[in-house]
N, C-alpha and C. Protein backbone atom coordinates (compact mmCIF):
# COMPACT_ATOMS: atom_id res chain seq x y z
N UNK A 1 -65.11 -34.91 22.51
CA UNK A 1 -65.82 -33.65 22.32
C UNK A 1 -64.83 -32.48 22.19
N UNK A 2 -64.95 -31.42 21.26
CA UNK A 2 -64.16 -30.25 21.02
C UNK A 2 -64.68 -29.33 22.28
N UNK A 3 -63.31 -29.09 23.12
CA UNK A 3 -63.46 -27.92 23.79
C UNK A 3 -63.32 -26.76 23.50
N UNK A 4 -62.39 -26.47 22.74
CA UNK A 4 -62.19 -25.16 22.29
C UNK A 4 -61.68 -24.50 20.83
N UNK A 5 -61.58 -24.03 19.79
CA UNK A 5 -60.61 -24.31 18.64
C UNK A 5 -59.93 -23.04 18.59
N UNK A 6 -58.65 -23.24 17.91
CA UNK A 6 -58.01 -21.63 18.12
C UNK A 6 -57.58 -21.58 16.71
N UNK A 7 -58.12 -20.66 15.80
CA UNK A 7 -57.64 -20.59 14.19
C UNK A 7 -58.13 -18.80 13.48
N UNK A 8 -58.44 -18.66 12.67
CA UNK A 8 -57.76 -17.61 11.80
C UNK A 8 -59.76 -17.16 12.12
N UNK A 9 -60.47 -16.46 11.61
CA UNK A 9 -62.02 -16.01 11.54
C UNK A 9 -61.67 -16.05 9.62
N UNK A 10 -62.08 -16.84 9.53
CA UNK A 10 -62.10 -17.10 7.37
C UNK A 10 -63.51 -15.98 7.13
N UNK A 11 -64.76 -16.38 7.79
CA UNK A 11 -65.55 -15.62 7.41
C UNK A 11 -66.95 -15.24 8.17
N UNK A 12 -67.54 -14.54 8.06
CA UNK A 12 -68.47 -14.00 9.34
C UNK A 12 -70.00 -13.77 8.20
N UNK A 13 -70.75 -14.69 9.16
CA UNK A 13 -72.05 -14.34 9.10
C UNK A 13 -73.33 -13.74 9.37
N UNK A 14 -74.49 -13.65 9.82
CA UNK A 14 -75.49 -12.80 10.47
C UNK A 14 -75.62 -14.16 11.85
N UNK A 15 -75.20 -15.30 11.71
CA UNK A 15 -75.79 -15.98 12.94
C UNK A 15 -74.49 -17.11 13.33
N UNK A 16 -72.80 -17.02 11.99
CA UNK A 16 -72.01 -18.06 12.67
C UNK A 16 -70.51 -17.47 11.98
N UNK A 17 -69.61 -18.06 12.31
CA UNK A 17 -68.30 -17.88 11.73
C UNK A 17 -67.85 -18.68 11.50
N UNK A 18 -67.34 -18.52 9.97
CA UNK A 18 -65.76 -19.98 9.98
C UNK A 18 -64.60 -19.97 10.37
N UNK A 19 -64.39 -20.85 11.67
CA UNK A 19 -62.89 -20.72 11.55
C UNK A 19 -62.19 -21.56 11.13
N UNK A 20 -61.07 -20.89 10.33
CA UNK A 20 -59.71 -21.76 9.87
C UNK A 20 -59.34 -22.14 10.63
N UNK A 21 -59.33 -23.66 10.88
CA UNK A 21 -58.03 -24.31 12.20
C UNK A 21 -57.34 -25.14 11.14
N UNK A 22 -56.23 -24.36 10.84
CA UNK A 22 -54.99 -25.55 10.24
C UNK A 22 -55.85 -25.93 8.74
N UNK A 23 -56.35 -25.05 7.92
CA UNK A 23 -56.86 -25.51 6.64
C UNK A 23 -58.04 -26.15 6.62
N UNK A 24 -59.14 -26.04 8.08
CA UNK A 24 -60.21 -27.15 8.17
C UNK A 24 -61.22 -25.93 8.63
N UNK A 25 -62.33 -25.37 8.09
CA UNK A 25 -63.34 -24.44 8.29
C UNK A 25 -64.16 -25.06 8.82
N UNK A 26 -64.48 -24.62 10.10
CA UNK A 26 -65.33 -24.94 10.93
C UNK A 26 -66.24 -23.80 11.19
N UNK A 27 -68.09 -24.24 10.60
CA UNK A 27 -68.66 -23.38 10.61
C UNK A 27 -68.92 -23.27 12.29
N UNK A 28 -69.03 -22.23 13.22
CA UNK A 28 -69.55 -21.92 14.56
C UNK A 28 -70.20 -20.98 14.86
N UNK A 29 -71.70 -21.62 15.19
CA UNK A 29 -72.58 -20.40 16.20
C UNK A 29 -72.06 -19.65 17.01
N UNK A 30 -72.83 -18.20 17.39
CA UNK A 30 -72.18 -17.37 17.85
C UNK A 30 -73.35 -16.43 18.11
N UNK A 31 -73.25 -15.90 19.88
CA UNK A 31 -73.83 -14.75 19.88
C UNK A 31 -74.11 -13.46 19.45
N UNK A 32 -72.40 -13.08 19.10
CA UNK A 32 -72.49 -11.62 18.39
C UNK A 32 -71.03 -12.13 17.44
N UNK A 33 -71.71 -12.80 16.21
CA UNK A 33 -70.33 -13.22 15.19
C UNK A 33 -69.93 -11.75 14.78
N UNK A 34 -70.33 -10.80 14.42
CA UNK A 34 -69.80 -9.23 13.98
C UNK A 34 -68.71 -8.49 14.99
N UNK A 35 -68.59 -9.76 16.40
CA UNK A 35 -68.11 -8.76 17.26
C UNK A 35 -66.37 -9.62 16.93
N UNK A 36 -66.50 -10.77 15.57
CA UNK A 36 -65.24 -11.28 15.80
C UNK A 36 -64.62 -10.64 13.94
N UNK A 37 -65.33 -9.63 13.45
CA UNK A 37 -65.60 -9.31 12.11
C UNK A 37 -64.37 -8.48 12.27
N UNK A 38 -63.17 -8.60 10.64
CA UNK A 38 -61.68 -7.65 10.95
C UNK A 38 -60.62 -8.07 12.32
N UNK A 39 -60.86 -9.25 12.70
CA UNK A 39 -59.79 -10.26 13.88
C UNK A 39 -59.00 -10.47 12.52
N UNK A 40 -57.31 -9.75 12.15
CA UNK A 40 -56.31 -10.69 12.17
C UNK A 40 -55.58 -11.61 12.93
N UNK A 41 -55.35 -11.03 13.97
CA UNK A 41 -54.70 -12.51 14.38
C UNK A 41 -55.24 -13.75 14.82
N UNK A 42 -55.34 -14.86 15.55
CA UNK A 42 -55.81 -15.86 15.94
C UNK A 42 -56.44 -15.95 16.85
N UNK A 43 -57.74 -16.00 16.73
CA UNK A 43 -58.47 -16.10 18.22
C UNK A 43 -59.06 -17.84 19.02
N UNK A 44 -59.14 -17.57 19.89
CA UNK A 44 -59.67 -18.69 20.86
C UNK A 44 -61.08 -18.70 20.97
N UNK A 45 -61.96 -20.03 20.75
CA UNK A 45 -63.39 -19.67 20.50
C UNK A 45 -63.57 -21.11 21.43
N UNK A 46 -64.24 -21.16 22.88
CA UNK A 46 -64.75 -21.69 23.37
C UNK A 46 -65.53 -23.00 22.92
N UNK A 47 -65.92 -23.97 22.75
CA UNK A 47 -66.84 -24.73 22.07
C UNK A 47 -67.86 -25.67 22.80
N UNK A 48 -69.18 -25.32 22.59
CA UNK A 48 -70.39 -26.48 23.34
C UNK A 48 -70.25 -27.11 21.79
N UNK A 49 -69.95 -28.23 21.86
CA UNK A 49 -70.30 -29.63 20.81
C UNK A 49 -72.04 -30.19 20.71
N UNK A 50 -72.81 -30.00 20.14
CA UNK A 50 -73.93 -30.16 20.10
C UNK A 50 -74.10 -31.43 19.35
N UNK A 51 -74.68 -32.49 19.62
CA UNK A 51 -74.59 -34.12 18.72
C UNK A 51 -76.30 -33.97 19.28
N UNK A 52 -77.13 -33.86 17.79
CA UNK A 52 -78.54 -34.48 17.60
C UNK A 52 -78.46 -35.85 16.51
N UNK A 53 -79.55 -36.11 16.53
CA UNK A 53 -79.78 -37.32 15.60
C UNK A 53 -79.73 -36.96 13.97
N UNK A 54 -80.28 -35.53 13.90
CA UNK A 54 -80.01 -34.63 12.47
C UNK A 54 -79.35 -33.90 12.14
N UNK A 55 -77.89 -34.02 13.37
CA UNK A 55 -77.08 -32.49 12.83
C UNK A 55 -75.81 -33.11 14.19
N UNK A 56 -74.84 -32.61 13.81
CA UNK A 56 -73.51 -32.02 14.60
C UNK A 56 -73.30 -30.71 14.75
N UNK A 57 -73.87 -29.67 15.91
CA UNK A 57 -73.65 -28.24 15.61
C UNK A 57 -72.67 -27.77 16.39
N UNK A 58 -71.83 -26.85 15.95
CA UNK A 58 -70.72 -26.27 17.07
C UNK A 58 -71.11 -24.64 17.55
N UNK A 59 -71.25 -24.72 18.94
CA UNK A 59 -71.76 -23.42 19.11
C UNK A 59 -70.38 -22.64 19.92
N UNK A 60 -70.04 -21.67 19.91
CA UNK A 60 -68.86 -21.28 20.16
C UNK A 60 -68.80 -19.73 21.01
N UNK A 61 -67.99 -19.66 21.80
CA UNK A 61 -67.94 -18.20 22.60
C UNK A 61 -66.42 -17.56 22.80
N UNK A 62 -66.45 -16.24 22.72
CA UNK A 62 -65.43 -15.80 23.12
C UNK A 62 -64.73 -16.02 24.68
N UNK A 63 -66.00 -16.44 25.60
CA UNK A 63 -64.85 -16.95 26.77
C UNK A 63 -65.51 -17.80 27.50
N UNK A 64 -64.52 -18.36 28.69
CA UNK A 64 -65.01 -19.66 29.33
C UNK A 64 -66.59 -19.63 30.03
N UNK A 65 -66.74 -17.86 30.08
CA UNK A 65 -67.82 -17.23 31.29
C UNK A 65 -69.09 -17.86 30.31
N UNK A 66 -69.58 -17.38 29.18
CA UNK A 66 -70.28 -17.68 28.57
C UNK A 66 -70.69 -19.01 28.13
N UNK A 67 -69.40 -20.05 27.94
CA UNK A 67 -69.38 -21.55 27.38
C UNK A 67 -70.38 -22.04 28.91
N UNK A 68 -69.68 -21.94 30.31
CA UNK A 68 -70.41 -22.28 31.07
C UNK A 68 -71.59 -21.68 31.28
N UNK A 69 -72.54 -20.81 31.07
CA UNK A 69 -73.86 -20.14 31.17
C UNK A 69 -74.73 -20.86 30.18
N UNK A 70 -74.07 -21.28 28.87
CA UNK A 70 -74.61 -21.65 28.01
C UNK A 70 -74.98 -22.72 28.06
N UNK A 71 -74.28 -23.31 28.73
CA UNK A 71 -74.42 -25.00 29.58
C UNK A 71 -75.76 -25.60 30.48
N UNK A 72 -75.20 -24.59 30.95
CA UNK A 72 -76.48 -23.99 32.30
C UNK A 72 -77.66 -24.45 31.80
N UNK A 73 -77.45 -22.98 30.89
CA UNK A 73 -78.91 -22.73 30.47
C UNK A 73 -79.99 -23.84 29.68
N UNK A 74 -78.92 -24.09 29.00
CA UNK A 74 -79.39 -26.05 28.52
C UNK A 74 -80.45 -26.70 29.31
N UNK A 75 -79.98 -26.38 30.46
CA UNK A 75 -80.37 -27.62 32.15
C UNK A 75 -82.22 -27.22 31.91
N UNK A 76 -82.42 -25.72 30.97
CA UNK A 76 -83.65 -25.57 32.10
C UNK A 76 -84.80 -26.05 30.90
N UNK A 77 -85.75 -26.43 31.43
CA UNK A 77 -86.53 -26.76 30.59
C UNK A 77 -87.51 -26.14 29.38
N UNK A 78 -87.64 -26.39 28.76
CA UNK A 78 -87.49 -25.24 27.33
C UNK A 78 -86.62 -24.51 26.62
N UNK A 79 -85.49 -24.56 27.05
CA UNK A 79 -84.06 -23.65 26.72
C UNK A 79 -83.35 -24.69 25.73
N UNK A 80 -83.26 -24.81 24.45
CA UNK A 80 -82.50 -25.51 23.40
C UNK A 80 -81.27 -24.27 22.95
N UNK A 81 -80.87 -25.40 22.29
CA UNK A 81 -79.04 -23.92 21.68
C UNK A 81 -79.63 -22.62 21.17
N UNK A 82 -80.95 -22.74 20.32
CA UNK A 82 -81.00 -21.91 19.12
C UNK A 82 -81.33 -20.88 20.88
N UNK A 83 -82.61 -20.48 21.25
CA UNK A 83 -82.67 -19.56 22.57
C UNK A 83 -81.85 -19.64 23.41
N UNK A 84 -81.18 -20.46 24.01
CA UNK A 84 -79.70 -19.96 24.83
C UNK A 84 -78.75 -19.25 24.20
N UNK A 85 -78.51 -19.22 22.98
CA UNK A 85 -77.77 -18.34 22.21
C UNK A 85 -78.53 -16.73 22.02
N UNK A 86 -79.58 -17.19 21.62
CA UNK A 86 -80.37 -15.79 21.68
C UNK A 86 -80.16 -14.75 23.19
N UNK A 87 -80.16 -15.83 24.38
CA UNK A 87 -80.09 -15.14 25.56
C UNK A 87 -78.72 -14.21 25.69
N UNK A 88 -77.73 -15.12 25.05
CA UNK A 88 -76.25 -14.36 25.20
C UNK A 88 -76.40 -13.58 24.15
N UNK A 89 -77.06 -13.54 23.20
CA UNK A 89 -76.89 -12.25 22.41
C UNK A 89 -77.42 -11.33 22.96
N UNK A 90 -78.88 -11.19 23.62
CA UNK A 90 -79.17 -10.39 24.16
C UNK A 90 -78.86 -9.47 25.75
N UNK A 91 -78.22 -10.12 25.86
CA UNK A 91 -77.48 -10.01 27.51
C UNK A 91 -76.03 -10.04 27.79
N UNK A 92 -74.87 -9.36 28.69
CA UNK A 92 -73.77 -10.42 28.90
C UNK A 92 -74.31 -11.16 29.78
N UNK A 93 -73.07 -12.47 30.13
CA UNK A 93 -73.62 -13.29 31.05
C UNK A 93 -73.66 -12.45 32.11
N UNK A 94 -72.68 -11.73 32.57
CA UNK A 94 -73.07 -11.37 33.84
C UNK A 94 -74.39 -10.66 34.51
N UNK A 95 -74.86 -9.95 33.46
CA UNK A 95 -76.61 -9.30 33.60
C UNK A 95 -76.79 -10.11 33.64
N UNK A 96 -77.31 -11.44 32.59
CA UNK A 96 -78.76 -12.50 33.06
C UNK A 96 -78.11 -13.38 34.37
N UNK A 97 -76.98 -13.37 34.69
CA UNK A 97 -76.72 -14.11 35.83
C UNK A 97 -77.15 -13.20 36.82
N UNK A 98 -76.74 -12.35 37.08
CA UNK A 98 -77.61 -10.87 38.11
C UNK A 98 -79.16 -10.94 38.17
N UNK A 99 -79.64 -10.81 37.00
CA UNK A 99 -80.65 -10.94 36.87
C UNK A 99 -81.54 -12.32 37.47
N UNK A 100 -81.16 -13.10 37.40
CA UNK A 100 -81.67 -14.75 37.49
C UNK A 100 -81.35 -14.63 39.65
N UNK A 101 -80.29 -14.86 39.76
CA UNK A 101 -79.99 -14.14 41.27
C UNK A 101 -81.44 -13.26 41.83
N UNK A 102 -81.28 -11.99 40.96
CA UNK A 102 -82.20 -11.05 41.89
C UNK A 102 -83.56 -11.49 41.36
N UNK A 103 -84.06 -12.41 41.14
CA UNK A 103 -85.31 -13.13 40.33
C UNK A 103 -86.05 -11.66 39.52
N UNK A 104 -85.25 -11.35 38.62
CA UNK A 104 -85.78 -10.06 37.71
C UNK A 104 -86.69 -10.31 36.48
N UNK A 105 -87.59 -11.03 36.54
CA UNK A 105 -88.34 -11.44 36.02
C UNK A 105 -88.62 -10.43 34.25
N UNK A 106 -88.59 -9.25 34.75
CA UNK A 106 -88.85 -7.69 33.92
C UNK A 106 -87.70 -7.90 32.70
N UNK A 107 -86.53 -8.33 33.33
CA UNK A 107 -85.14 -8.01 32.45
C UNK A 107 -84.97 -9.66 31.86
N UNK A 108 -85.32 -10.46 32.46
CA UNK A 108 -85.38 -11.72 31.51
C UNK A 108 -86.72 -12.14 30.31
N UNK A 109 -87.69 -11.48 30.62
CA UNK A 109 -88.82 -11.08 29.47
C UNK A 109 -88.35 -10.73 28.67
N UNK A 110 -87.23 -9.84 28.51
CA UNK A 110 -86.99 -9.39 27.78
C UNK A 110 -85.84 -9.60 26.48
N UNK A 111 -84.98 -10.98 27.24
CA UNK A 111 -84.43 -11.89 26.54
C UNK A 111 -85.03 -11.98 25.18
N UNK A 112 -84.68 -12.57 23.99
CA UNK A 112 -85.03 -13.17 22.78
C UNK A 112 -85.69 -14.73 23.22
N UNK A 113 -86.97 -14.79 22.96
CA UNK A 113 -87.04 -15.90 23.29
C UNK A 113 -87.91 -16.38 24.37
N UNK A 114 -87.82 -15.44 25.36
CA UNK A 114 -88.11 -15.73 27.30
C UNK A 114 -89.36 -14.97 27.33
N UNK A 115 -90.12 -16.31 27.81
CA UNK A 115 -91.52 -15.79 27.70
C UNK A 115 -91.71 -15.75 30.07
N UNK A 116 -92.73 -15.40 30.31
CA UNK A 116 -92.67 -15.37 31.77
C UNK A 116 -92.54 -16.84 32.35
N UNK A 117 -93.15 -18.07 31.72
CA UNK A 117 -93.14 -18.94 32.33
C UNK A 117 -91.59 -19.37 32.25
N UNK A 118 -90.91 -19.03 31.13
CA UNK A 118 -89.57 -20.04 31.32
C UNK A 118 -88.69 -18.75 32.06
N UNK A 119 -89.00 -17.41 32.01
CA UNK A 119 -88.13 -16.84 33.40
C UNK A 119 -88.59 -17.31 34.38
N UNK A 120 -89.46 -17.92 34.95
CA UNK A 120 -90.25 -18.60 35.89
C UNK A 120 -88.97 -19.52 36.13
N UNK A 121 -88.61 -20.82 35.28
CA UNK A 121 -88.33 -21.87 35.37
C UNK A 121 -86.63 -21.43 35.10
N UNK A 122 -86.29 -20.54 34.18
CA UNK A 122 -84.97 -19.94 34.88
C UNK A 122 -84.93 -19.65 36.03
N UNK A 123 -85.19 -18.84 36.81
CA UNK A 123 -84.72 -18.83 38.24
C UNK A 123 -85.44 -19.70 39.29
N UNK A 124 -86.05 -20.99 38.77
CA UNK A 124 -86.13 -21.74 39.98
C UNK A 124 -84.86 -22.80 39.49
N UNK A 125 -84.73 -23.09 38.28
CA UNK A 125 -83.39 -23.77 38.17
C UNK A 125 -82.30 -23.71 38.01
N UNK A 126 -81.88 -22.18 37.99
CA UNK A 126 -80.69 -21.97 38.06
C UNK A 126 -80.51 -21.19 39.00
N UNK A 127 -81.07 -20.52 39.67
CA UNK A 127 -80.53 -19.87 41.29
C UNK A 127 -79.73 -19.98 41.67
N UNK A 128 -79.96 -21.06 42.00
CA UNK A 128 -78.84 -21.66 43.46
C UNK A 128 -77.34 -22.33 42.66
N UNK A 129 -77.84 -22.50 41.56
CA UNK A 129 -76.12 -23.35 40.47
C UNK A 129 -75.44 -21.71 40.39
N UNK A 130 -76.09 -20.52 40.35
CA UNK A 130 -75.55 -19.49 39.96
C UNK A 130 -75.42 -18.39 40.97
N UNK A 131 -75.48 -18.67 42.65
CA UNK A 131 -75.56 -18.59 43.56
C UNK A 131 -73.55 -17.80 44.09
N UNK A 132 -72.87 -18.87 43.64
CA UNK A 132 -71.98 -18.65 43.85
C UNK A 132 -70.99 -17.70 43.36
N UNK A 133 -71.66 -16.95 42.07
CA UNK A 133 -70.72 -15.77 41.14
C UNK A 133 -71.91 -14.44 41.42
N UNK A 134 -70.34 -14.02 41.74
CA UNK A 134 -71.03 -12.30 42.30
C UNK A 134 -71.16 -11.55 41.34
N UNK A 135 -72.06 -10.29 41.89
CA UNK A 135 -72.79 -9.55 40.94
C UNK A 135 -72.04 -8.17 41.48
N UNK A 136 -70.95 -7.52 40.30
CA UNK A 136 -70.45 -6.15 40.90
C UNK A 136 -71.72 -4.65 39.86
N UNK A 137 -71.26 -3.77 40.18
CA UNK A 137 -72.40 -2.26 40.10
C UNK A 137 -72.88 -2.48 38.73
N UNK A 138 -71.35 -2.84 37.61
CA UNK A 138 -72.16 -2.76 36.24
C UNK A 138 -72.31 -3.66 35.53
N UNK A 139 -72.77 -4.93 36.78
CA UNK A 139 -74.28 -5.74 36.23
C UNK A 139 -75.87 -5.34 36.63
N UNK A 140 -75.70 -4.84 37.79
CA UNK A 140 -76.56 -3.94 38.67
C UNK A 140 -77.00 -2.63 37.29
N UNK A 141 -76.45 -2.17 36.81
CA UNK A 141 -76.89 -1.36 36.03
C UNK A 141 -77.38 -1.60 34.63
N UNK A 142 -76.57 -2.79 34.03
CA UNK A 142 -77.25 -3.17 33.10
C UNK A 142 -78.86 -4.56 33.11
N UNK A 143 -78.73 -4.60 34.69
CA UNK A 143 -79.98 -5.35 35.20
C UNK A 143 -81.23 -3.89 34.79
N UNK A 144 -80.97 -2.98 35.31
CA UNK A 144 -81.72 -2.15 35.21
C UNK A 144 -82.04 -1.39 33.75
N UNK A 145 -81.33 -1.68 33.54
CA UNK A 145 -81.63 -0.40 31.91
C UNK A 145 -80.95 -2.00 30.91
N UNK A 146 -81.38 -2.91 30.57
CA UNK A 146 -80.73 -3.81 29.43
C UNK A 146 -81.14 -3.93 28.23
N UNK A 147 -79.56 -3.77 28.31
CA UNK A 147 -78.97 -3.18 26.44
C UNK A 147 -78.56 -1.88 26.63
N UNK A 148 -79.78 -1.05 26.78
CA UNK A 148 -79.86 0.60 26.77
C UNK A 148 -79.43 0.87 28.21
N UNK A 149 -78.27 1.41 28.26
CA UNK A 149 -78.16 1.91 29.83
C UNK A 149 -78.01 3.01 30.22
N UNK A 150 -77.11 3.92 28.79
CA UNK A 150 -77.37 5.34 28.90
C UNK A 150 -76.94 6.00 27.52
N UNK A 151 -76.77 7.44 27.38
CA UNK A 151 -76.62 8.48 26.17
C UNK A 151 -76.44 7.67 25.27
N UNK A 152 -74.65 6.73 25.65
CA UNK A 152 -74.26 6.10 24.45
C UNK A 152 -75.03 4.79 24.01
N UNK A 153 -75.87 4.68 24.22
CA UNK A 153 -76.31 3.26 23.83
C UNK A 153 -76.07 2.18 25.23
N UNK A 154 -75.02 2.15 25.95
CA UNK A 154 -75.07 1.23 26.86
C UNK A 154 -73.92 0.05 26.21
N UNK A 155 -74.09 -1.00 26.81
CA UNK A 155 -73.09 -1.80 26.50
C UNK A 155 -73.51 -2.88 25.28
N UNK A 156 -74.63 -2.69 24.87
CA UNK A 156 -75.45 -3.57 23.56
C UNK A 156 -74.51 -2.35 22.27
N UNK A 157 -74.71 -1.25 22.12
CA UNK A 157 -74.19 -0.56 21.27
C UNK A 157 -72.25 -0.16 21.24
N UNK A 158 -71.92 -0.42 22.55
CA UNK A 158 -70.48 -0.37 22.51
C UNK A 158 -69.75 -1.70 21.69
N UNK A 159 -70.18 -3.08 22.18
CA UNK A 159 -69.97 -3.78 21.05
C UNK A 159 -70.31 -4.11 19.90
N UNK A 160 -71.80 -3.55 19.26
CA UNK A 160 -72.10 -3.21 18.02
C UNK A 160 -70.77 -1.99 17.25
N UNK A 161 -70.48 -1.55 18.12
CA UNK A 161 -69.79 0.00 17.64
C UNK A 161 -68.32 -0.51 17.46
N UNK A 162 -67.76 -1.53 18.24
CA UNK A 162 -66.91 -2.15 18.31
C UNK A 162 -66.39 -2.92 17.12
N UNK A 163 -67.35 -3.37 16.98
CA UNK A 163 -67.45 -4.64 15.41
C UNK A 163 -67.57 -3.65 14.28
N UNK A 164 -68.59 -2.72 14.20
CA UNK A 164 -68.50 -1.84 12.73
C UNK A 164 -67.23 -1.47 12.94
N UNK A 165 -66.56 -0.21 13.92
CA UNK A 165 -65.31 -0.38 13.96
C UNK A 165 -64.79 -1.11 13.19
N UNK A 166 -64.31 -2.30 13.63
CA UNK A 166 -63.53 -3.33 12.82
C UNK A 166 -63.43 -3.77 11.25
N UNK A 167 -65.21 -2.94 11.30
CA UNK A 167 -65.35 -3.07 9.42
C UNK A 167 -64.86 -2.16 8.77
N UNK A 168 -64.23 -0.91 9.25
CA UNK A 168 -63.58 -0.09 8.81
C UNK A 168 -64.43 1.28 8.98
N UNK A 169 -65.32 1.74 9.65
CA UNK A 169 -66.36 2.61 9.58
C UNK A 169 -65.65 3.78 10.86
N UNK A 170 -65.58 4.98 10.42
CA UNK A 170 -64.89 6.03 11.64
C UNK A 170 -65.63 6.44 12.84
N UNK A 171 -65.11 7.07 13.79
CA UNK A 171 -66.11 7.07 14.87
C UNK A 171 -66.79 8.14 14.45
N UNK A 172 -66.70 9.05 13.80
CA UNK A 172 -67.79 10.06 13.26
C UNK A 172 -68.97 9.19 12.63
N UNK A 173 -68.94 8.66 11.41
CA UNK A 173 -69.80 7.53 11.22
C UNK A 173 -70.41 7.12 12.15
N UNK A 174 -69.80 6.54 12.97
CA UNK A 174 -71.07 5.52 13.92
C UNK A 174 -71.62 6.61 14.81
N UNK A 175 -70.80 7.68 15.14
CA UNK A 175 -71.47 8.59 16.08
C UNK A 175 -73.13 8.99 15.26
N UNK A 176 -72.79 9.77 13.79
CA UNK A 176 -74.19 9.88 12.99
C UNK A 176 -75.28 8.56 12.93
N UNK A 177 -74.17 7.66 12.99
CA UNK A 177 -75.50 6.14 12.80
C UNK A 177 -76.40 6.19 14.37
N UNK A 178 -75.52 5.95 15.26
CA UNK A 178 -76.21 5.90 16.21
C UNK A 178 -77.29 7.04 16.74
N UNK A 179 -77.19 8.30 16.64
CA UNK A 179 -78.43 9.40 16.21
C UNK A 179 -79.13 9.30 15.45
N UNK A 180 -79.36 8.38 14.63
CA UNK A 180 -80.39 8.04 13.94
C UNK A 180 -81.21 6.58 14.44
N UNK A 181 -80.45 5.69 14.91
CA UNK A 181 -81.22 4.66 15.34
C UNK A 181 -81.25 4.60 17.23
N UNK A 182 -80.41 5.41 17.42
CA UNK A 182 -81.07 5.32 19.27
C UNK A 182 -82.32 5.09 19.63
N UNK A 183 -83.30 6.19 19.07
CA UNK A 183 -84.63 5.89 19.15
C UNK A 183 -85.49 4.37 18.99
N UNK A 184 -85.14 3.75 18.35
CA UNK A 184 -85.63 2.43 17.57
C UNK A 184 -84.61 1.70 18.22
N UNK A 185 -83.69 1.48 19.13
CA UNK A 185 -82.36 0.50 19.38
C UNK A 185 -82.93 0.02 20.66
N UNK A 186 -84.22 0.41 22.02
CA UNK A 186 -84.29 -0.13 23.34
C UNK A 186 -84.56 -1.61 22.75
N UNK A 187 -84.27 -2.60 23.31
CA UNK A 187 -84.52 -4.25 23.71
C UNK A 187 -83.56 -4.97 22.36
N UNK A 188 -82.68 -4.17 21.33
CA UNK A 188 -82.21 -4.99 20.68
C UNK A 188 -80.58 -5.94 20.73
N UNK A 189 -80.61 -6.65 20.62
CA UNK A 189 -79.11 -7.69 20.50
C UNK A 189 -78.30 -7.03 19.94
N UNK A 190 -77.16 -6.94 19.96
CA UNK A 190 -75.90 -6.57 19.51
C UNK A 190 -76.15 -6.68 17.38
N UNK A 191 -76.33 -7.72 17.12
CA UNK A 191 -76.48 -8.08 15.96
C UNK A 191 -77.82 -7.36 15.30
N UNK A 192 -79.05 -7.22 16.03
CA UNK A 192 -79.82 -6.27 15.54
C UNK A 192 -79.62 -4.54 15.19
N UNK A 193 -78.41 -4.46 16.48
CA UNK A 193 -77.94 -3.12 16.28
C UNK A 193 -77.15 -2.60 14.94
N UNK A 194 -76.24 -3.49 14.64
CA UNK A 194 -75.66 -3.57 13.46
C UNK A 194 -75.87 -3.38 12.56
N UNK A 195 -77.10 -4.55 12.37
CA UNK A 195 -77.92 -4.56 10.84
C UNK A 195 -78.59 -3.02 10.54
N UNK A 196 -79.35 -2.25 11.94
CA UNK A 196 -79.91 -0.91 11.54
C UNK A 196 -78.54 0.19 11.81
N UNK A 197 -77.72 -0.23 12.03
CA UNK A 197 -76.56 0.92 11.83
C UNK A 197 -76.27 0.53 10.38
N UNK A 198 -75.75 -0.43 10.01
CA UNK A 198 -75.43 -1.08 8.53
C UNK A 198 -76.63 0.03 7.47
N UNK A 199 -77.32 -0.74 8.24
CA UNK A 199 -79.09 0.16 7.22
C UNK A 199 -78.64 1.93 6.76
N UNK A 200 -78.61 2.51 8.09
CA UNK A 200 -78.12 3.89 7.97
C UNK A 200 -76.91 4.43 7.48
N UNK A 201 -75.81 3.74 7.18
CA UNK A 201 -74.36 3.89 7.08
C UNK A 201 -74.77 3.78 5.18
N UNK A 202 -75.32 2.66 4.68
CA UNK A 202 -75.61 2.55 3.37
C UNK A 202 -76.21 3.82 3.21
N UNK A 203 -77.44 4.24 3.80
CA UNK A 203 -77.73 5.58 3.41
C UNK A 203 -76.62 6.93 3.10
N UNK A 204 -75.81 6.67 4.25
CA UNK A 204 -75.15 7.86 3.99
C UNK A 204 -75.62 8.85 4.89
């Protein structure tokens, strides 16, 4: 099984990236692929190996914190790759781990995906596996306000802002994008943010 691959980002999609390892493109899922969009040098991409009867999928993370959550989250019943991925897009791990801890039922609804019964069945099955990693103030805060935590958008729009960044866009730019879509941005993923900054930036 591939644990991890370390190669070049060839090319970035709305839901995966290729990476070059050594001349061999490996397409990989990804929570927020825009947040690896304009990487020259070589990055390290975590890997869950996924083997079904109709597919080989590689789902991939920027760090070990996430590869293991993603694992986790597997365990619980109803949770397949395509919504455990959705969860890390919509969350860092450390909020839905905070969250799942303080049985926040409110802030995991609100996941992509997470309807009440499977936050139900998240925190009766992962509690206690997630028992042991502490929760410091600014998971506590993004438990409370997630995504949106304050003026600037919160930490859903700092790495949206991060990745356009990288596409070449100035911080004046994103400052105007984001005054236009703040309003319309509470409960969205990193990658939703994008697409309606993208939206507004084409405008002009």
């Amino acid at each position: 099984m591939i644990d991890y691959l370390k190669g070049q980002v060839a090319h970035v999609e709305a839901e995966y990236i290729v990476l070059d390892v050594r001349d061999i493109g490996y397409r990989v899922f990804t929570p927020s692929p825009y947040a690896f969009a304009g990487k020259q040098e070589q990055v390290t991409v975590y890997i869950h190996h996924h083997v079904r009867e109709d597919a080989v999928l590689l789902f991939g993370f920027a760090t070990r914190e996430e590869q293991r959550l993603f694992r986790q989250l597997l365990d619980v019943s109803g949770i397949g790759p395509r919504v455990a991925l959705g969860i890390l897009a919509g969350g860092r791990p450390e909020a839905v781990i905070g969250a799942v801890q303080q049985e926040n039922i409110a802030f995991l609804t609100k996941l992509p995906g997470i309807g009440r019964k499977t936050a139900q069945r998240m925190i009766l099955d992962l509690k206690d596996k997630l028992a042991a990693m502490p929760i410091d103030g600014s998971v506590a805060t993004a438990i409370e306000e997630p995504g949106l935590s304050a003026a600037d958008g919160g930490i859903v729009w700092r790495e949206a802002r991060e990745a356009l960044a990288a596409l070449g866009y100035t911080s004046a730019e994103l400052d105007r994008a984001w005054q236009s879509l703040k309003d319309e941005a509470e409960g969205a993923s990193v990658e939703q943010l994008m697409k309606k900054a993208l939206q507004h930036l084409f405008k002009g």
